[in-house]
Protein backbone atom coordinates (compact mmCIF):
# COMPACT_ATOMS: atom_id res chain seq x y z
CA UNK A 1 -11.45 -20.12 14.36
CA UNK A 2 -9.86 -18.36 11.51
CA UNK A 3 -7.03 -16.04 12.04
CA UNK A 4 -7.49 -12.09 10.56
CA UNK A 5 -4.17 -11.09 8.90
CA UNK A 6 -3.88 -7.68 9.29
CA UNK A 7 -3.02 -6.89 6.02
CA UNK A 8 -6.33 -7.71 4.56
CA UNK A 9 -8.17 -5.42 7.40
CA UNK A 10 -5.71 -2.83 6.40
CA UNK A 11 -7.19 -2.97 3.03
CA UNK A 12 -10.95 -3.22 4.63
CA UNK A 13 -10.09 0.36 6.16
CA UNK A 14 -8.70 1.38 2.76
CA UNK A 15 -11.82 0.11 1.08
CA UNK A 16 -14.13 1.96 3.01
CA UNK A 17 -12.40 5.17 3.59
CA UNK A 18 -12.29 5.35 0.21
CA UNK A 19 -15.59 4.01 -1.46
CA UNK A 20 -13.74 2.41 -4.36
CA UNK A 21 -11.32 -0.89 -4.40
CA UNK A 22 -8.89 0.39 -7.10
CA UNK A 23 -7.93 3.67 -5.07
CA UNK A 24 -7.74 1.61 -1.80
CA UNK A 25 -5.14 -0.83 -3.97
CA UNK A 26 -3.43 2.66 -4.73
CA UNK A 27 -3.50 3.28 -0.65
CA UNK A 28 -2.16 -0.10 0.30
CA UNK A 29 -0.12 -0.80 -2.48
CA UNK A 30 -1.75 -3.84 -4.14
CA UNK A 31 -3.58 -4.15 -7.24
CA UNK A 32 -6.78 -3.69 -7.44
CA UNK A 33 -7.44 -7.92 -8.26
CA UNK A 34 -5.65 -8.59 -5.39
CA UNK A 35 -7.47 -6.36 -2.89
CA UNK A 36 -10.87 -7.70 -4.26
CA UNK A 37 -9.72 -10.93 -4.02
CA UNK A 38 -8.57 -11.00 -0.49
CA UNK A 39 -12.21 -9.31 0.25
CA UNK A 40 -13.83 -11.91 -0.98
CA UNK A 41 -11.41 -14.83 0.48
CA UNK A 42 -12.38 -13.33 3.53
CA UNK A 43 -16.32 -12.83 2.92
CA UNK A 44 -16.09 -16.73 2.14
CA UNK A 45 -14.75 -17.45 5.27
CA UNK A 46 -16.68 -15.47 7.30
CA UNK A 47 -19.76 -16.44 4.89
CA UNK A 48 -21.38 -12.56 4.54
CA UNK A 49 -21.04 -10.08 2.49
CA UNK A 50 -18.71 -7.11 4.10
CA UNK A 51 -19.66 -4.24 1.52
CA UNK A 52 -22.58 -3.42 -0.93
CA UNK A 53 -20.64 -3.04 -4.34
CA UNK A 54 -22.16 -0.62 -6.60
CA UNK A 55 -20.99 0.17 -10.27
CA UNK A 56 -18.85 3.13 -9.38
CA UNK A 57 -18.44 2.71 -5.19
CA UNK A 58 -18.48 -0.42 -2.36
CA UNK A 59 -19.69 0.61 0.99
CA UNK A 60 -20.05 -1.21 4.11
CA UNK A 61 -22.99 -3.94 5.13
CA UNK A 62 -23.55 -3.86 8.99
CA UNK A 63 -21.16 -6.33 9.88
CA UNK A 64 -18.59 -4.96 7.03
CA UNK A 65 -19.33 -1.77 9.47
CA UNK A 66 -18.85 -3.79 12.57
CA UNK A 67 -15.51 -6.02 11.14
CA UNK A 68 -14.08 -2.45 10.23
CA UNK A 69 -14.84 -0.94 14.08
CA UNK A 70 -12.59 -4.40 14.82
CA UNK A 71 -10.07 -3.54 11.84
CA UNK A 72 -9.14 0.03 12.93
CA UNK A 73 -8.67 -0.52 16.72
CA UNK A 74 -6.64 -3.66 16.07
CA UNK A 75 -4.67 -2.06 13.03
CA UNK A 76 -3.79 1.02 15.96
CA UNK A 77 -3.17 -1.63 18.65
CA UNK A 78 -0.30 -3.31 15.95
CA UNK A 79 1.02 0.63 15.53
CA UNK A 80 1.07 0.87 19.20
CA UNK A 81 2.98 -2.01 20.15
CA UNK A 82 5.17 -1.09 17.78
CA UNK A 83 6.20 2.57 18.72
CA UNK A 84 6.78 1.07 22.43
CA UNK A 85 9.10 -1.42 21.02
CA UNK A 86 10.76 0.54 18.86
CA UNK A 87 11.71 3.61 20.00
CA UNK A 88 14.10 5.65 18.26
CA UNK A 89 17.23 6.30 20.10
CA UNK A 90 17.54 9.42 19.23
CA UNK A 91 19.00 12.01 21.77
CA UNK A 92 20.38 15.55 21.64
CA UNK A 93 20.33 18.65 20.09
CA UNK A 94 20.42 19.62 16.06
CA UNK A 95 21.57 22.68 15.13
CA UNK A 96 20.55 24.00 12.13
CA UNK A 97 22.65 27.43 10.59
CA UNK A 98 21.87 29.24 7.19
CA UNK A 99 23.59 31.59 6.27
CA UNK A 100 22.30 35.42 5.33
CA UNK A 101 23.49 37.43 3.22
């Protein structure tokens, strides 16, 4: 059993929100060889394809769809955890003035 670093399914979210692997780089800050890499590092392993790539756009295969209905709840599930952990300890009031004149 392989492990899924959730890095890479942040960039399978990226991918297919936006249809095209050099603006998901953009979104998750990598470049564009290194997001298509780490696709296909992980199509290897899994040994299917998880998007259709087209000249100008990549969308989802069925189990690219099913991986990314995996990727998104375990990608909130990290952000979860990690709000409840780390709460900011923030307390009080702020008071703001301006003046008019």
């Amino acid at each position: 059993m392989k492990a899924l670093d959730l890095d890479v399914l942040a960039m399978i979210v990226a991918v297919a929100d936006t249809g095209n692997i050099s603006r998901a780089a953009e979104v998750v800050h990598r470049s564009q060889s290194a997001v298509s890499m780490q696709i296909k590092t992980l199509e290897e392993a899994l040994g299917k394809p998880l998007f259709v790539r087209r000249p100008r756009s990549v969308t989802p295969t069925q189990d690219g769809e099913v991986l990314l209905t995996y990727a998104r709840r375990m990608l909130a599930l990290r952000d979860e955890a990690w709000a409840a952990v780390v709460r900011p300890d923030i307390t009080g009031r702020v008071v703001i003035g301006v003046p008019d004149d």
